[in-house]
Protein backbone atom coordinates (compact mmCIF):
# COMPACT_ATOMS: atom_id res chain seq x y z
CA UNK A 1 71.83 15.96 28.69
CA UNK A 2 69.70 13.58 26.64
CA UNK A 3 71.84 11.17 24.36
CA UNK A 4 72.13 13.05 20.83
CA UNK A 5 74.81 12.41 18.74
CA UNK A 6 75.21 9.08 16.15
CA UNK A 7 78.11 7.64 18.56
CA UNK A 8 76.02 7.71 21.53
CA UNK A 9 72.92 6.02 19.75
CA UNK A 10 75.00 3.31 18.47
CA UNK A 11 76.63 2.67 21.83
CA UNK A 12 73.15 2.67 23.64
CA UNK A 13 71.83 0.30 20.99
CA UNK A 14 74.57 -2.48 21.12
CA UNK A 15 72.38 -2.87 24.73
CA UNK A 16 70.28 -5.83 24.35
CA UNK A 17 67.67 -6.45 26.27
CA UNK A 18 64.95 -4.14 26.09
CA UNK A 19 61.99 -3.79 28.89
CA UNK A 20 59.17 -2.45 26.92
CA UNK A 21 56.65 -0.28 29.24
CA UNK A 22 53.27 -0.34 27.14
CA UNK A 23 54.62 -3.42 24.77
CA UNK A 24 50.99 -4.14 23.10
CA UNK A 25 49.86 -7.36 22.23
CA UNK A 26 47.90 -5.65 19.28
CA UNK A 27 49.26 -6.14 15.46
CA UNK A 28 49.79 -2.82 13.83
CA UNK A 29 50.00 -0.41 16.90
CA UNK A 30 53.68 0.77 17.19
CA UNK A 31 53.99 -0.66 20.71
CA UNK A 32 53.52 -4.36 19.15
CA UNK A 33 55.53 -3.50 15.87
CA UNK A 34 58.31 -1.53 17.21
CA UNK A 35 58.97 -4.21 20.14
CA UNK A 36 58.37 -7.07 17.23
CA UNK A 37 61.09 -5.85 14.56
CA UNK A 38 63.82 -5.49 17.73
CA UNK A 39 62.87 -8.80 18.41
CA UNK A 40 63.81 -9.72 14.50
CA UNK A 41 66.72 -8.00 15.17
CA UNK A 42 68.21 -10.01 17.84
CA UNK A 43 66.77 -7.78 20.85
CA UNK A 44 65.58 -9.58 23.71
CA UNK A 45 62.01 -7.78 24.52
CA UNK A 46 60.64 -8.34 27.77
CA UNK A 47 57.16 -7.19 27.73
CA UNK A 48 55.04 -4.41 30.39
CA UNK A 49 51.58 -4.20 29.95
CA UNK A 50 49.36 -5.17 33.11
CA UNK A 51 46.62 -5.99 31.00
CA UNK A 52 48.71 -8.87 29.04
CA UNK A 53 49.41 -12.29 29.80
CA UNK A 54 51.67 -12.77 27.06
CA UNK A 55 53.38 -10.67 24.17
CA UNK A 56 55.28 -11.77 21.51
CA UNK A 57 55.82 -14.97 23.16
CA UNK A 58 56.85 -13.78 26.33
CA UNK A 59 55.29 -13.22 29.46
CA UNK A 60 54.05 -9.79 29.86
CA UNK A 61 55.00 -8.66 33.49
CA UNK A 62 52.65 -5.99 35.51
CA UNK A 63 55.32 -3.60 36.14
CA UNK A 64 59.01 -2.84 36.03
CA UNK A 65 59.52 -3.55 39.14
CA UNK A 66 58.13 -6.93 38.59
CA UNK A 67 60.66 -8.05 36.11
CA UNK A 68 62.64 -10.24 36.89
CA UNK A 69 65.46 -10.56 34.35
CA UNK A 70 68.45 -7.72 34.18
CA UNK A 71 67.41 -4.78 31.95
CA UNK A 72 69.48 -2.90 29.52
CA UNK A 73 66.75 -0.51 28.44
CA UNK A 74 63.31 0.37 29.30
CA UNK A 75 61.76 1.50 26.11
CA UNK A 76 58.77 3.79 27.02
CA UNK A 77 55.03 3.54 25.14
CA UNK A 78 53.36 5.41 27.38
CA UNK A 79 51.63 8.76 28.15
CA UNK A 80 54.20 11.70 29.36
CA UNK A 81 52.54 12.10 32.71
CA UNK A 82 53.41 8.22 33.16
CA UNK A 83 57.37 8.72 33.24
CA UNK A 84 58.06 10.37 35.97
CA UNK A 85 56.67 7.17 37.88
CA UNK A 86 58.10 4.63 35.15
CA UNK A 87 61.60 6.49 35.52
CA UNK A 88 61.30 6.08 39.99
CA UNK A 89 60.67 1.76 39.21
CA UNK A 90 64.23 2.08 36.44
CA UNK A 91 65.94 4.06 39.17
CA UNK A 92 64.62 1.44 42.12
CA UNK A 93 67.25 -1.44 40.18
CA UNK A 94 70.18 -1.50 39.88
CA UNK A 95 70.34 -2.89 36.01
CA UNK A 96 69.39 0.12 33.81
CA UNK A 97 71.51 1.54 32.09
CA UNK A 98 69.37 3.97 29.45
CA UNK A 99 65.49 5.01 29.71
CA UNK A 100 64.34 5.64 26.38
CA UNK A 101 61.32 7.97 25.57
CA UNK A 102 59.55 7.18 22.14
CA UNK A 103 58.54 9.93 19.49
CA UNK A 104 56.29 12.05 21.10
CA UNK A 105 57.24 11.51 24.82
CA UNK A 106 58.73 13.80 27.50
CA UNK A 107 59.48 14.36 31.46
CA UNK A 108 62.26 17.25 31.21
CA UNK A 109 62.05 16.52 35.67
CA UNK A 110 62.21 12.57 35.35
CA UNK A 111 64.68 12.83 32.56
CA UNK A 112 67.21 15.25 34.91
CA UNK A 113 66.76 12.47 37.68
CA UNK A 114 67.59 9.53 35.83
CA UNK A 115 70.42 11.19 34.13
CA UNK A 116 71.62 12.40 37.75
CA UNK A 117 71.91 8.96 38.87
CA UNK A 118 73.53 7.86 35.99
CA UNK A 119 71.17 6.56 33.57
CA UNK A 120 71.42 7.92 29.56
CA UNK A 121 68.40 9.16 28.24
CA UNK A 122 67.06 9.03 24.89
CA UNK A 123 63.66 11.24 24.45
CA UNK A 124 61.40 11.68 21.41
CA UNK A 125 63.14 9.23 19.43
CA UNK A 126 62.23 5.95 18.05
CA UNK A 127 64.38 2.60 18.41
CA UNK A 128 63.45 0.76 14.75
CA UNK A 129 64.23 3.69 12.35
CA UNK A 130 67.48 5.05 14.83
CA UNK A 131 68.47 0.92 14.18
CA UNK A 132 68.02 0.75 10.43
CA UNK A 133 70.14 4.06 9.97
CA UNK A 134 72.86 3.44 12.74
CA UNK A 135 73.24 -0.83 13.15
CA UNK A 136 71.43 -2.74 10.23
CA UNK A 137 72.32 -0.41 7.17
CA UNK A 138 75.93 -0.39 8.50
């Protein structure tokens, strides 16, 4: 069962570095200012986007499975119908810990896999607001 209650947030959000799948490199889409205000925050962001070089100062990697640092989170900006193969490359290492699906985004299938091999799940949430209610107003 996707993660739900305030306890569970906060404990999935005291995770710190956060893969972002669809991180743009474009000021004012959510996928550049939702990445940029974790980074404010003391997040480590580690850019996806195969059509980037670099985002927010960091290199932008092809694909998950590219990576190269451990992961904590993969923070998802992309289309539903790009999960299920986003949540396969998480499940492929053996760092994740939580796939999180922003507002908007849902694979009930990929979501039941991931959680089966351990992995919490956040879906159709977003990270900055569920951080300024539950870690920077507290």
């Amino acid at each position: 069962m996707p993660v739900e209650t305030d306890t569970e947030l906060r404990n999935v959000l005291e995770q710190k570095t956060v893969a972002v799948v669809g991180c743009s490199s474009t000021p004012g889409k959510d996928a550049h200012e939702i990445p940029k205000y974790l980074q404010s925050q003391g997040y480590e962001i580690v850019p996806v986007n195969p059509t980037a070089d670099e985002v927010l100062g960091r290199p932008a990697y092809d694909s998950l499975s590219e990576v190269e640092e451990d992961i904590d989170i993969v923070d998802v900006f992309r289309p539903s119908a790009e999960v299920a193969g986003i949540v396969d490359e998480a499940l492929e290492r053996d760092d994740v810990a939580v796939i999180w699906l922003q507002l908007g985004i849902h694979d009930d299938e990929a979501v039941d896999r991931a959680e089966t091999a351990g992995l919490r799940v956040v879906q159709d949430r977003c990270m900055k607001p569920e951080h300024r209610r539950l870690i920077a107003s507290a």
